[in-house]
N, C-alpha and C. Protein backbone atom coordinates (compact mmCIF):
# COMPACT_ATOMS: atom_id res chain seq x y z
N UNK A 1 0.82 -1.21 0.00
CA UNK A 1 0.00 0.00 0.00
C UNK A 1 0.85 1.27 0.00
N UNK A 2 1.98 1.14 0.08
CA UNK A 2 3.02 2.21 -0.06
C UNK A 2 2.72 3.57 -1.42
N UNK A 3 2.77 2.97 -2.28
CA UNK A 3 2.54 3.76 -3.34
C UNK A 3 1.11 4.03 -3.67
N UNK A 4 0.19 3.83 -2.87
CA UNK A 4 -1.24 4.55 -2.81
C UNK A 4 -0.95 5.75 -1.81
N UNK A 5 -2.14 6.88 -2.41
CA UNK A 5 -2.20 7.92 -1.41
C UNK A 5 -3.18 8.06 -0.50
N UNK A 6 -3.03 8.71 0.43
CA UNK A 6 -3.97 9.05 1.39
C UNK A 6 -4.86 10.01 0.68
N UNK A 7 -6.23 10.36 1.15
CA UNK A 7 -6.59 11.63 0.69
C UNK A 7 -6.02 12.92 1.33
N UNK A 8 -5.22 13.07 2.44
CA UNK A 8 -4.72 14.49 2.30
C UNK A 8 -3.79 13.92 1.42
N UNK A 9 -2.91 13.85 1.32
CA UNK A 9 -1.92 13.73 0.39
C UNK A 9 -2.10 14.16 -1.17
N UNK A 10 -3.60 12.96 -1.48
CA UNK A 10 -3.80 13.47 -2.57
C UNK A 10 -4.15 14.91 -2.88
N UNK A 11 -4.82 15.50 -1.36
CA UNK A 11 -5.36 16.76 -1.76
C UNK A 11 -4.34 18.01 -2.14
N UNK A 12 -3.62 17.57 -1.19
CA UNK A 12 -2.62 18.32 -1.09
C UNK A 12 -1.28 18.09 -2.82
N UNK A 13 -1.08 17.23 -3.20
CA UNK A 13 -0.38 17.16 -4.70
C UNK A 13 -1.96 17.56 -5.58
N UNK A 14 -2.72 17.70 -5.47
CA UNK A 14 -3.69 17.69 -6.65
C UNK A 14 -4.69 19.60 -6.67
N UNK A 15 -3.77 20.39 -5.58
CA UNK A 15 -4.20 21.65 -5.28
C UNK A 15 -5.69 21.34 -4.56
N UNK A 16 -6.61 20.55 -4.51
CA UNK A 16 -7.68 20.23 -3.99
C UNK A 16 -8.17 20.79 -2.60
N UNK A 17 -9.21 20.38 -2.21
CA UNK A 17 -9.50 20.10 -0.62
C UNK A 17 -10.08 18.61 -0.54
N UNK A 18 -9.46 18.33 0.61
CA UNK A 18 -9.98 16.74 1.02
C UNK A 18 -11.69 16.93 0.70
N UNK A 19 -12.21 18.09 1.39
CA UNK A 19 -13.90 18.04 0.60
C UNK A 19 -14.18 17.83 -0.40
N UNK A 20 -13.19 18.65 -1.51
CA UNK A 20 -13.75 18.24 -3.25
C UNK A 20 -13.24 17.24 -3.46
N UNK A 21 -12.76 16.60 -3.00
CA UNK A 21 -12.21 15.08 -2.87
C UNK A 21 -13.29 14.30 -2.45
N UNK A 22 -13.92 14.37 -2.07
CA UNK A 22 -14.84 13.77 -1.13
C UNK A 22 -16.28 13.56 -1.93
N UNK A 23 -16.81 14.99 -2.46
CA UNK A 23 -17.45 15.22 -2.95
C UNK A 23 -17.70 14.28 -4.20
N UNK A 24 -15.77 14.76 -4.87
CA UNK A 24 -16.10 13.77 -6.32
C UNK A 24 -16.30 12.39 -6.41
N UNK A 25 -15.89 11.82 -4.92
CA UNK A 25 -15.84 10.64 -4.53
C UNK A 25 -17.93 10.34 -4.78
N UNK A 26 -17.91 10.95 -4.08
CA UNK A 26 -19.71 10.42 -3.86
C UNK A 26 -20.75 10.64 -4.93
N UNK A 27 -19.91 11.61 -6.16
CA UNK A 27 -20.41 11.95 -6.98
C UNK A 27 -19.64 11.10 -8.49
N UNK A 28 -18.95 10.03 -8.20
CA UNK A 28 -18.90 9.16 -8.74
C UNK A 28 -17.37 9.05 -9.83
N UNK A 29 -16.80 10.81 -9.33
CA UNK A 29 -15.54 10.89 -10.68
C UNK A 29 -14.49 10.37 -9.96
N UNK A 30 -14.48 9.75 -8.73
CA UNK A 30 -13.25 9.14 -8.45
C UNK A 30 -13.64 8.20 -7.67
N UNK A 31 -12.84 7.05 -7.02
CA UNK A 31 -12.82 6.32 -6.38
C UNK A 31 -11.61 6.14 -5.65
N UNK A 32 -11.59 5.48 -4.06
CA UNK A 32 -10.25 4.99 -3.81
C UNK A 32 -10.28 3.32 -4.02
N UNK A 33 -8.79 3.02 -4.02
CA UNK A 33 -8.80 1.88 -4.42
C UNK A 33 -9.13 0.83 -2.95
N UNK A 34 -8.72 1.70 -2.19
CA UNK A 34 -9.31 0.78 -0.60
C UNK A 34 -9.01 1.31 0.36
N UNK A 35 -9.73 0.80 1.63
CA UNK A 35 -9.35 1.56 2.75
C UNK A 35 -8.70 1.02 3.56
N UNK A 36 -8.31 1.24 4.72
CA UNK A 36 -7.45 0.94 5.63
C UNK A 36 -8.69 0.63 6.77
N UNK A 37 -7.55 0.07 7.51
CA UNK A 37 -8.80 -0.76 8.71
C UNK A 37 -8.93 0.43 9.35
N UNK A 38 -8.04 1.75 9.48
CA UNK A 38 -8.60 2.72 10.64
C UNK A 38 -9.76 3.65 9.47
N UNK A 39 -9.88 3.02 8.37
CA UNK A 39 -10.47 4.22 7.64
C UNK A 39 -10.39 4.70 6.74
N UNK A 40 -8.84 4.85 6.40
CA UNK A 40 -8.34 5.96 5.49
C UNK A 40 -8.52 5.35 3.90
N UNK A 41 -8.79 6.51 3.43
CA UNK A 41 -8.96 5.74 1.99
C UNK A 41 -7.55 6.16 1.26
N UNK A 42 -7.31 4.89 0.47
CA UNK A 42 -6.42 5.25 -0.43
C UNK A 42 -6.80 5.39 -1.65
N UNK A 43 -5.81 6.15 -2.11
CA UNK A 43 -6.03 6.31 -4.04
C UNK A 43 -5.11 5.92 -4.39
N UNK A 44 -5.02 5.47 -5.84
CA UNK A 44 -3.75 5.03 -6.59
C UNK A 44 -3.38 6.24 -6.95
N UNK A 45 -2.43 6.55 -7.88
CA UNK A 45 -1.41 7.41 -7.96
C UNK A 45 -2.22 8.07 -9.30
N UNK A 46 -2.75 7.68 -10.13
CA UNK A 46 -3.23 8.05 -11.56
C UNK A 46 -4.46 8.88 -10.92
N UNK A 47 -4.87 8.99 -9.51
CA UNK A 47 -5.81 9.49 -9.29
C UNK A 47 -5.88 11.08 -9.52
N UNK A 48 -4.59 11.56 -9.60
CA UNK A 48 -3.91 12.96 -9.43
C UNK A 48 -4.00 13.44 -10.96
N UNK A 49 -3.90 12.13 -11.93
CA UNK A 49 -4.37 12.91 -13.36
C UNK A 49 -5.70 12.92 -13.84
N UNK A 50 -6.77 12.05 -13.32
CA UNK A 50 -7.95 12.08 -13.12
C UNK A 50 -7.98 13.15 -12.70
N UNK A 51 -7.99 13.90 -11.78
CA UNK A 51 -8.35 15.52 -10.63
C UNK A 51 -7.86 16.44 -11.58
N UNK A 52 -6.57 16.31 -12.05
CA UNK A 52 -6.30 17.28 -13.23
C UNK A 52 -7.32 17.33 -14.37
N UNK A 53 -7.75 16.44 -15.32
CA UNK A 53 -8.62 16.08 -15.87
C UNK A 53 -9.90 16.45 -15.18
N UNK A 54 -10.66 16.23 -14.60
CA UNK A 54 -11.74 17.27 -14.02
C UNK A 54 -11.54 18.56 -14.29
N UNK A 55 -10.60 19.10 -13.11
CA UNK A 55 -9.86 20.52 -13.06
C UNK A 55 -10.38 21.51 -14.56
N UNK A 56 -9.37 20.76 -15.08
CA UNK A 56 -9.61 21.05 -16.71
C UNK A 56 -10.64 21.27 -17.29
N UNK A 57 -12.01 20.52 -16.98
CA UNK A 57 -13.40 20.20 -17.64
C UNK A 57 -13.97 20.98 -16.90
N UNK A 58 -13.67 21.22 -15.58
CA UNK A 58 -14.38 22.68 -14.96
C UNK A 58 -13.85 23.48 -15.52
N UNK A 59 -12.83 23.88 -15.68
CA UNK A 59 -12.58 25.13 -16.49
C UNK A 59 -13.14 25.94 -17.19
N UNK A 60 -13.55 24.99 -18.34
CA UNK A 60 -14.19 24.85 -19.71
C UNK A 60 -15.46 25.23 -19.25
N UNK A 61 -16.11 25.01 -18.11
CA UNK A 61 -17.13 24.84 -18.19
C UNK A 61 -17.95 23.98 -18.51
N UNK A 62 -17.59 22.75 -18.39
CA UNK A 62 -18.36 21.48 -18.12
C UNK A 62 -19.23 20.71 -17.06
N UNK A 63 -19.90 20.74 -16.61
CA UNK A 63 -20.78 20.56 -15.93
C UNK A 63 -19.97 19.13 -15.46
N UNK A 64 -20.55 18.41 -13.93
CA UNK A 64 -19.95 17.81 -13.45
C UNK A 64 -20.34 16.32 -14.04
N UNK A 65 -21.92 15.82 -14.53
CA UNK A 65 -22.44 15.03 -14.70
C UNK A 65 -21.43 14.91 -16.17
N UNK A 66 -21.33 15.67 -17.34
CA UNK A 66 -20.58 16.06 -18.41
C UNK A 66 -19.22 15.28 -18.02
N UNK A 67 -18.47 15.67 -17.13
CA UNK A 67 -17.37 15.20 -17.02
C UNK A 67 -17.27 13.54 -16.53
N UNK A 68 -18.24 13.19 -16.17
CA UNK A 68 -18.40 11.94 -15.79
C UNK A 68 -18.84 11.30 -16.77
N UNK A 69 -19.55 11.81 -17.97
CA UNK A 69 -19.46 11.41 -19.60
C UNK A 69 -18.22 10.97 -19.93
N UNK A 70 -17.53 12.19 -19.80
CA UNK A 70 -15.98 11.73 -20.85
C UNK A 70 -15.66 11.36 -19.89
N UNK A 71 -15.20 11.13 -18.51
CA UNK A 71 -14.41 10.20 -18.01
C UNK A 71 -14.57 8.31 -18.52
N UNK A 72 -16.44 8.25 -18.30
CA UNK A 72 -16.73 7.06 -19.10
C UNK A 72 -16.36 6.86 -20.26
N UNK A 73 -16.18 7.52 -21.21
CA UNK A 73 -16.21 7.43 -22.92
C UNK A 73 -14.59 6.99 -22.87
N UNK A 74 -13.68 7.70 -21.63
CA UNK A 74 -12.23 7.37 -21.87
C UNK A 74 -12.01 5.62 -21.41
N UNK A 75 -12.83 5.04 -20.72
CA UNK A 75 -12.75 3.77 -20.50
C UNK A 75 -13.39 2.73 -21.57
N UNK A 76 -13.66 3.85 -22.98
CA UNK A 76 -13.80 2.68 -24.05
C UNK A 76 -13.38 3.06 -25.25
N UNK A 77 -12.23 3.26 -25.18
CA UNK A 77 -10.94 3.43 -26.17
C UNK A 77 -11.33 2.72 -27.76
N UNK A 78 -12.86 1.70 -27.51
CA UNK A 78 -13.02 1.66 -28.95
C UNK A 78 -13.91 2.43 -29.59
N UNK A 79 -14.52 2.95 -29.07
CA UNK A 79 -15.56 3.94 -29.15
C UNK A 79 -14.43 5.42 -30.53
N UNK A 80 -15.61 5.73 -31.33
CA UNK A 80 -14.92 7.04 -32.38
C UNK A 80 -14.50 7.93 -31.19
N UNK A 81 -13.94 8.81 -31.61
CA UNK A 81 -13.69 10.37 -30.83
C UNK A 81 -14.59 10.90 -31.34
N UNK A 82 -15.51 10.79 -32.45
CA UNK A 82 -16.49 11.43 -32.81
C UNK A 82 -17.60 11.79 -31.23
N UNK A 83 -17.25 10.84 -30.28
CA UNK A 83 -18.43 10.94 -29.35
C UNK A 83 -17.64 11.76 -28.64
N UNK A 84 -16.68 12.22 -28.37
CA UNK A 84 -16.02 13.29 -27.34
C UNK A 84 -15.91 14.70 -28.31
N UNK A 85 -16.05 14.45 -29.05
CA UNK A 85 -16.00 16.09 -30.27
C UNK A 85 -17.37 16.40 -29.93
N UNK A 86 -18.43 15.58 -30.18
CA UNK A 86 -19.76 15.90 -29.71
C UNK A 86 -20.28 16.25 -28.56
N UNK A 87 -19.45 16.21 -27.58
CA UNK A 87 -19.62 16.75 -26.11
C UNK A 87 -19.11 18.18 -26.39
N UNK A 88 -18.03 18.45 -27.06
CA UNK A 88 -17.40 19.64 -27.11
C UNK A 88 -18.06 20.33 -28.03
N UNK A 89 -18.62 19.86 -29.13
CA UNK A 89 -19.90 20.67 -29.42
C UNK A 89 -20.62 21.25 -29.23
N UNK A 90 -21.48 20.18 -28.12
CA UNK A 90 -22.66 20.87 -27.71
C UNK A 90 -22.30 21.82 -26.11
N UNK A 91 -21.25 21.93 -25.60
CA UNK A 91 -20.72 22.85 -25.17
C UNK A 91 -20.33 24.16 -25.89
N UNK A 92 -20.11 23.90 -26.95
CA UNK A 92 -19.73 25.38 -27.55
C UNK A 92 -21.19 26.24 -27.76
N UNK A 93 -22.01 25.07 -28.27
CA UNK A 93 -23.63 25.91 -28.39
C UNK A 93 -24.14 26.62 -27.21
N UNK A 94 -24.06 25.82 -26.38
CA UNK A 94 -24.11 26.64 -24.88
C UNK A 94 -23.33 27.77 -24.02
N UNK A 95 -22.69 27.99 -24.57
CA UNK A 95 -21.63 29.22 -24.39
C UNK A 95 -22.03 30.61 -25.33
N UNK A 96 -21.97 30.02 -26.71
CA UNK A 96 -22.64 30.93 -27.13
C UNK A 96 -23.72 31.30 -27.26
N UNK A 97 -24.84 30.56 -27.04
CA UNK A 97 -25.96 31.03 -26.42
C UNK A 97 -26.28 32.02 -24.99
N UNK A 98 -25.29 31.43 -24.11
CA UNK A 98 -25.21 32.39 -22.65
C UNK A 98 -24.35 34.04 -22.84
N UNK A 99 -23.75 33.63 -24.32
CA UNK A 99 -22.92 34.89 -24.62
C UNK A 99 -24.03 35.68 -25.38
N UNK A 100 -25.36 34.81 -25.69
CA UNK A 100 -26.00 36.08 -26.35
C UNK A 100 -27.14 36.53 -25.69
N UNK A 101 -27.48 35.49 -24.70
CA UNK A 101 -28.05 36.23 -23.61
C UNK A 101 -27.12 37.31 -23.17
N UNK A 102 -25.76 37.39 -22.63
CA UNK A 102 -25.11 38.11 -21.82
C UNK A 102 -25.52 39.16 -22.56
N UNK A 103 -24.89 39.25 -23.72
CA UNK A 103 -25.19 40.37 -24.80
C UNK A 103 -26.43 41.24 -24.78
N UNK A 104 -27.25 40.62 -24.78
CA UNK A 104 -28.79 41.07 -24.34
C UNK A 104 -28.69 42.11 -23.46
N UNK A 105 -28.53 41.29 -22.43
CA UNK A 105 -28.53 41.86 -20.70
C UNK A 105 -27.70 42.99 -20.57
N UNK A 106 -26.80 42.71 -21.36
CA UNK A 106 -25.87 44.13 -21.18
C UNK A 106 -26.50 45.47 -22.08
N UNK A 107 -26.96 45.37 -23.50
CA UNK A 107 -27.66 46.63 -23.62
C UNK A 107 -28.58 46.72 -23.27
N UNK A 108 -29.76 45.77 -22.54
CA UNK A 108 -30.65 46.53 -21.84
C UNK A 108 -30.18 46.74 -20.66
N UNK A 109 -28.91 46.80 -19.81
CA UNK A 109 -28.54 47.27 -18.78
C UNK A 109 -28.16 48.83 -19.17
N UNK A 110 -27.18 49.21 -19.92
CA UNK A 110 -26.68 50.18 -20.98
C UNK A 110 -28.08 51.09 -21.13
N UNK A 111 -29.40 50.64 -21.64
CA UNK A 111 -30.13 51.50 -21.84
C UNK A 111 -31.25 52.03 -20.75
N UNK A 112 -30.86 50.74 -19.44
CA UNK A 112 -31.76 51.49 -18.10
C UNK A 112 -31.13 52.21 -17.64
N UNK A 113 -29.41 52.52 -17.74
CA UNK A 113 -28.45 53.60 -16.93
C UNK A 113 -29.00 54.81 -17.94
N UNK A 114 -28.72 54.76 -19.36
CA UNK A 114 -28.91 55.90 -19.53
C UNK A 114 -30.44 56.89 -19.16
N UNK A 115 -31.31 56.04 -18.71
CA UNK A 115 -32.41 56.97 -18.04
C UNK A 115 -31.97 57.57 -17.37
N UNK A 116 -30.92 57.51 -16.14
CA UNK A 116 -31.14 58.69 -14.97
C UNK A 116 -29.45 58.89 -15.49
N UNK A 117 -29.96 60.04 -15.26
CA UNK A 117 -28.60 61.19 -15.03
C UNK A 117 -27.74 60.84 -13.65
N UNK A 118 -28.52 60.43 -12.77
CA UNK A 118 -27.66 60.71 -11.59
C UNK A 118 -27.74 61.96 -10.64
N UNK A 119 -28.49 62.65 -10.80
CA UNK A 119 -28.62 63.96 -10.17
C UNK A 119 -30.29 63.53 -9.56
N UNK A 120 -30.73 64.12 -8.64
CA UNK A 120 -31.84 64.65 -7.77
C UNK A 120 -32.13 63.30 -6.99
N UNK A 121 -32.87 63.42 -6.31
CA UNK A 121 -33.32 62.30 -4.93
C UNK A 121 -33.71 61.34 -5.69
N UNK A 122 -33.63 59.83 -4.95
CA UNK A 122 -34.15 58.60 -5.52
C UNK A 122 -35.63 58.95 -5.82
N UNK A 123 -36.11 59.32 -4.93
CA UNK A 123 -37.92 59.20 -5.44
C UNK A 123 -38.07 60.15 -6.67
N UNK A 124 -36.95 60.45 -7.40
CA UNK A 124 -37.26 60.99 -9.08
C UNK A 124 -36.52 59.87 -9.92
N UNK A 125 -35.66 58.94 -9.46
CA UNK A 125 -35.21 58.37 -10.49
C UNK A 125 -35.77 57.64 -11.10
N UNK A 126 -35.69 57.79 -12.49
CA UNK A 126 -35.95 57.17 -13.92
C UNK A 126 -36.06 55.66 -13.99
N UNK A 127 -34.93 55.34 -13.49
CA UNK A 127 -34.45 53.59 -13.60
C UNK A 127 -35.34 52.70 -12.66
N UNK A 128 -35.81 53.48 -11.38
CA UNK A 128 -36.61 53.17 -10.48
C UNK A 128 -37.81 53.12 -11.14
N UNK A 129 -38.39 54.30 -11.71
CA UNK A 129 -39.88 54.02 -12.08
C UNK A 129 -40.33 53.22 -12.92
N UNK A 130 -38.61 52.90 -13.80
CA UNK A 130 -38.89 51.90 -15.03
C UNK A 130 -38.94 50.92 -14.68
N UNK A 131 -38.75 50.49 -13.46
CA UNK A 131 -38.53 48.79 -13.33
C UNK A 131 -39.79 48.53 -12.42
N UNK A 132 -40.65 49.63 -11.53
CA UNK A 132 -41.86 49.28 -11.41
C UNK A 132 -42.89 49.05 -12.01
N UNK A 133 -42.89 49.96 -13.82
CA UNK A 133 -43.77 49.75 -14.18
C UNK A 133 -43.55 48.49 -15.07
N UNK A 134 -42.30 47.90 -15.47
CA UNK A 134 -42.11 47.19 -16.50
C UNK A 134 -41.86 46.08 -15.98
C-alpha cells in the first residue's frame, strides 16, 4: 500500500480540498482503491491525473455530470472520438448562447443607466420608475 495515497496527500499534490475530494468521490468521478482498517482511503497514484482532468473540464465549463461522460467514454478506447467532439460541441452551443443572452442583458442594462442622469433624490429616479412599471 506504499505507493497509494492518502486523501490528504492526494489533496494536497492535486491543489484540492480533502472536501472536493470527497465530494467527487460520492459523486462518482473518483474512487479509492481501498481503505485501511482505521479508515483511510487510499487512491492510486493516476488518481492525481484524473483531478487534473476534471480541473480542466471545470474550467471549460463542463458541468460535473458532463465530465463523468468523458471520463466514461475514456474507458472505451473503442468507441470514435467522434463521441467526445460531440460533447465539445454541444458545449460550444451553450456558451454561445449564454454569450448572447449576456449580450442582451448588457444593452438593456446600458439602456436602463442611460435613463437617470444621476442627479436629484431617488424618489425621481428614472431607472426606479422603469422597473416598477415594467
Amino acid at each position: 500500500m506504499d505507493s497509494y495515497l492518502r486523501i490528504g496527500e492526494l489533496a494536497r499534490q492535486s491543489d484540492l480540498s480533502v472536501e472536493a475530494i470527497r465530494y467527487y468521490e460520492r459523486r462518482g468521478l473518483i474512487s479509492p482503491v481501498s481503505r485501511s482498517s482505521s479508515g483511510y482511503r487510499h487512491y492510486h497514484p493516476d488518481s492525481l491525473q484524473r483531478l487534473s482532468f476534471i480541473r480542466r473540464c471545470k474550467d471549460l465549463g463542463f458541468s460535473l455530470e458532463e465530465i463523468l461522460e468523458l471520463l466514461n467514454l475514456q474507458q472505451h478506447p473503442e468507441l470514435s472520438s467522434a463521441e467526445v467532439k460531440k460533447r465539445v460541441e454541444e458545449k460550444i452551443v451553450l456558451v454561445e448562447q449564454k454569450i448572447s443572452q449576456l449580450e442582451q442583458l448588457n444593452a438593456s442594462l446600458h439602456q436602463l443607466n442611460s435613463l437617470c442622469c444621476g442627479d436629484g433624490p431617488v424618489s425621481d429616479c428614472p431607472i426606479l420608475e422603469f422597473l416598477k412599471e415594467h
